[in-house]
Every structure is written in C-alpha cells, then in structure tokens.
N, C-alpha and C. Protein backbone atom coordinates (compact mmCIF):
# COMPACT_ATOMS: atom_id res chain seq x y z
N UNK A 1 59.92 58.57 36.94
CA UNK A 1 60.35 57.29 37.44
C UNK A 1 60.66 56.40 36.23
N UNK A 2 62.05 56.13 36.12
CA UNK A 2 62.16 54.80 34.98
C UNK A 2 62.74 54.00 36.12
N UNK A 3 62.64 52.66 34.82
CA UNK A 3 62.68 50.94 35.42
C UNK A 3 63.94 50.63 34.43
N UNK A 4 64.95 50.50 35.17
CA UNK A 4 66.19 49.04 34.32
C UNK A 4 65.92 47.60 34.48
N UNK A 5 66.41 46.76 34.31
CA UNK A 5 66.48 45.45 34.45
C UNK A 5 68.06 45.36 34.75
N UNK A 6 68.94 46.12 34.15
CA UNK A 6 70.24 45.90 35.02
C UNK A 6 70.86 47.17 35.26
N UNK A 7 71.89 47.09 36.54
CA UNK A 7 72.19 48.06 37.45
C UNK A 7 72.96 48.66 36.28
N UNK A 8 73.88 47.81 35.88
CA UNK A 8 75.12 49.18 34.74
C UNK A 8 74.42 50.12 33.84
N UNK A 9 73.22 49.60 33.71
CA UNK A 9 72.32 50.34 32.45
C UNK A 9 72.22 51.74 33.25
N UNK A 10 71.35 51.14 34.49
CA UNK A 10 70.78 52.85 35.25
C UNK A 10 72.11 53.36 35.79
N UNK A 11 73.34 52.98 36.21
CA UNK A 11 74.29 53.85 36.53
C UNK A 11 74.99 54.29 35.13
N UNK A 12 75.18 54.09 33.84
CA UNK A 12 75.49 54.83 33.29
C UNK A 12 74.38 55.84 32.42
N UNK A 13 73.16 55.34 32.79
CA UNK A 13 72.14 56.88 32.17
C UNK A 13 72.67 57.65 33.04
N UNK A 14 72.62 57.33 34.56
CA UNK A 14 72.94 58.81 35.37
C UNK A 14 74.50 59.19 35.24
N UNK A 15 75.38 58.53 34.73
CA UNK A 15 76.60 59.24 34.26
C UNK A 15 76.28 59.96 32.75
N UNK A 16 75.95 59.36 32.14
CA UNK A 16 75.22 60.22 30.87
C UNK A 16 74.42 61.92 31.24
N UNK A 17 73.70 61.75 32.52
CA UNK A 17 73.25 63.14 33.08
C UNK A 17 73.92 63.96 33.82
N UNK A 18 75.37 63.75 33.86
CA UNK A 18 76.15 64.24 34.78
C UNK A 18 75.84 63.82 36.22
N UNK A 19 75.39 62.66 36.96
CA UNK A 19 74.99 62.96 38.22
C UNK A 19 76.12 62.19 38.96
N UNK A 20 76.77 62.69 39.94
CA UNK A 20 78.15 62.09 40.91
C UNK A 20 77.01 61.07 41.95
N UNK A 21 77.89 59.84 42.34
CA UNK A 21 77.37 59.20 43.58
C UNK A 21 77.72 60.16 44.92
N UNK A 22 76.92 59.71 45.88
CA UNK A 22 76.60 60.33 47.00
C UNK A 22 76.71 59.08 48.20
N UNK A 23 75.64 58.61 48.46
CA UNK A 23 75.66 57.51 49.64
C UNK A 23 74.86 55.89 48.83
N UNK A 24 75.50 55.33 49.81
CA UNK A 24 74.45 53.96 49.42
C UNK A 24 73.76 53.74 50.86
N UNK A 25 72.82 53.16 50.53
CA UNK A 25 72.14 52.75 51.73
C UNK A 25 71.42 50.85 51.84
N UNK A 26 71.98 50.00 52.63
CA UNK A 26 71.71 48.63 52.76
C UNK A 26 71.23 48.39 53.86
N UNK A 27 69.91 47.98 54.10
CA UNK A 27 68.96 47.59 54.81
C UNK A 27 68.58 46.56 55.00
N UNK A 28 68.99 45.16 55.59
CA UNK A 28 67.98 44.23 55.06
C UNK A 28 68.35 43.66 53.63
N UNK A 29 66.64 43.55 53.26
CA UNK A 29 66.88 43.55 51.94
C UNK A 29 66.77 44.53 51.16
N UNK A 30 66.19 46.07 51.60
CA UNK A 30 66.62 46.96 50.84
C UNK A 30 67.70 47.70 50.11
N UNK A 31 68.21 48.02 49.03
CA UNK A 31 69.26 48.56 48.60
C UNK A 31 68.93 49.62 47.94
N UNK A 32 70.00 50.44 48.17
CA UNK A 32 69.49 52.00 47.15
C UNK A 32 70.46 52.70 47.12
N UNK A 33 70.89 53.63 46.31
CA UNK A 33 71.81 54.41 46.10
C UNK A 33 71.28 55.88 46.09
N UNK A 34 72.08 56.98 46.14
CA UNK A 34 72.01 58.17 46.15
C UNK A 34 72.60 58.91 45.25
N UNK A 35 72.69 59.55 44.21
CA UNK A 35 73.10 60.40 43.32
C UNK A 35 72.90 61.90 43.48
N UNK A 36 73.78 62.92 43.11
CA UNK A 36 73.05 64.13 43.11
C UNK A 36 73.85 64.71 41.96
N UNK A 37 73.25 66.08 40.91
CA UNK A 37 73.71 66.91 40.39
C UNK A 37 73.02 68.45 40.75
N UNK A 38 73.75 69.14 41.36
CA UNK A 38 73.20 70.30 41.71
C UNK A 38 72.32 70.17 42.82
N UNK A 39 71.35 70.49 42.37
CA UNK A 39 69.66 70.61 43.64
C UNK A 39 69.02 69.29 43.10
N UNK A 40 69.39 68.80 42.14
CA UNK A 40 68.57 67.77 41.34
C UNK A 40 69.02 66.09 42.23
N UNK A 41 68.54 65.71 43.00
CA UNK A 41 68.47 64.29 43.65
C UNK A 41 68.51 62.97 42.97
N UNK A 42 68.92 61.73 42.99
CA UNK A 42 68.19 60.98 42.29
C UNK A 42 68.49 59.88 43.08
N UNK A 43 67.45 59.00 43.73
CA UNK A 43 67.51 57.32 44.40
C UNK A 43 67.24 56.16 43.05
N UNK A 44 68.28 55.58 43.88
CA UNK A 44 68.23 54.32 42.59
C UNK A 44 68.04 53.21 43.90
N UNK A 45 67.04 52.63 43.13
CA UNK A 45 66.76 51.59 44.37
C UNK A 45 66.24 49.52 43.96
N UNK A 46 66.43 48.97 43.97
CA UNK A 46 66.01 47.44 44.09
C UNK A 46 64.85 47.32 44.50
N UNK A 47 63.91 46.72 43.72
CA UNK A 47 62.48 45.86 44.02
C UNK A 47 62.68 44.54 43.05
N UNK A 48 62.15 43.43 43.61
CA UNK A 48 62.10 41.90 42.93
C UNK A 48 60.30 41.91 42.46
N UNK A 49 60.79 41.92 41.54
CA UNK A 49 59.20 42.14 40.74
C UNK A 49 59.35 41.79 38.98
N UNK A 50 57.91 41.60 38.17
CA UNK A 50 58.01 41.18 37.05
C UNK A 50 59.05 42.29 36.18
N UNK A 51 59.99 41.48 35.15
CA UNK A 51 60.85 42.00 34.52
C UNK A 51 60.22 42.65 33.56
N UNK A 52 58.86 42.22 32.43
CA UNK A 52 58.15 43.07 31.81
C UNK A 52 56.55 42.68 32.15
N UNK A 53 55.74 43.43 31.27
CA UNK A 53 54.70 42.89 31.26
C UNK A 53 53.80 42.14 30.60
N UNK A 54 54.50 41.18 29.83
CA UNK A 54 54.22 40.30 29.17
C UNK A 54 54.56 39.11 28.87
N UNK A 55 55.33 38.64 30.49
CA UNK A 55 55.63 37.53 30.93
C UNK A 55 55.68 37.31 32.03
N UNK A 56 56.22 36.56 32.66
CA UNK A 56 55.87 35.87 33.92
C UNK A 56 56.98 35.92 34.17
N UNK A 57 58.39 36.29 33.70
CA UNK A 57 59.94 35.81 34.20
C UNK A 57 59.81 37.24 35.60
N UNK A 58 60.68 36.65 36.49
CA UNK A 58 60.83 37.57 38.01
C UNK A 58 62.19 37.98 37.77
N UNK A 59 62.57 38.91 38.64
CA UNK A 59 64.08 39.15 38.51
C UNK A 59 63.75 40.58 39.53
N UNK A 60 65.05 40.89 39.51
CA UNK A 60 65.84 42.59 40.30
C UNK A 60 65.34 43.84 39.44
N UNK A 61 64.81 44.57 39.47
CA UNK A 61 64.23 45.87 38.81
C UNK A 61 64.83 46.93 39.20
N UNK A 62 65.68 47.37 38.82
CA UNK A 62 65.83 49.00 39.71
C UNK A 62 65.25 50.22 38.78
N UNK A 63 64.78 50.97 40.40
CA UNK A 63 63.85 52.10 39.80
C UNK A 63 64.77 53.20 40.04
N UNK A 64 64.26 54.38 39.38
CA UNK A 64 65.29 55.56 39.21
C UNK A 64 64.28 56.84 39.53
N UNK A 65 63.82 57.03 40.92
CA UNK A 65 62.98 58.76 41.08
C UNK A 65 64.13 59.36 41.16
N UNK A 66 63.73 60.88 40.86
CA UNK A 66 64.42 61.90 41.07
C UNK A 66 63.59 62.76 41.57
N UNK A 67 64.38 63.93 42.55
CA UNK A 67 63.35 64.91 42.72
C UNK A 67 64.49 66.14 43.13
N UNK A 68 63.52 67.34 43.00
CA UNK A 68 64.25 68.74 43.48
C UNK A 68 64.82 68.78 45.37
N UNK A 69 65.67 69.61 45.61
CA UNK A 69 66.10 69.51 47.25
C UNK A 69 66.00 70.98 47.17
C-alpha cells in the first residue's frame, strides 16, 4: 500500500509499471480507480485525511493496493 498527496504522481508510478486503466468507480463521496497489468490488480482510491505526520495540514490522499486476481 503506498500514499500520494497528488493524483498525477500515483497515475504516472502506475504508468511507470506498465499498468492500463480499467474502470472508475464514483460513489458518493467515494472515488477510485481500477488499473490492471496482467493478473496483477491495482485500486487507486481517495481518503481526506492528514497529508503527513508531522502536521496538522488535511487534504485528499490517494492510496494505491494492489493485489493478485
């Protein structure tokens, strides 16, 4: 699991890994994306939570799991 602070950052690591988009998914306030390379998965998703941990500033976080299919 890694953490960006901005979206272009985590969509070009996963172009850096070869991984093609797949679906997005908008919920609410949930947002998340879908990536895949091969069998290899990866959700990129939005939580509003502390930007590091050694301050107090808030902001958009997106997290990056991956897993096997």
């Amino acid at each position: 699991m890694q953490t960006f602070t901005c979206e272009t950052q985590a969509v070009e690591y996963l172009n850096k890994l070869n991984f093609s988009f797949v679906e997005e998914i908008s919920h609410k306030e949930t947002r998340a994306k879908i990536y895949r390379k091969g069998r290899l998965r990866a959700l990129l998703k939005t939580e509003f939570g502390f930007l590091n941990k050694h301050s107090m500033d808030m902001g958009t976080l997106y997290i990056l799991d991956t897993w096997q299919y």
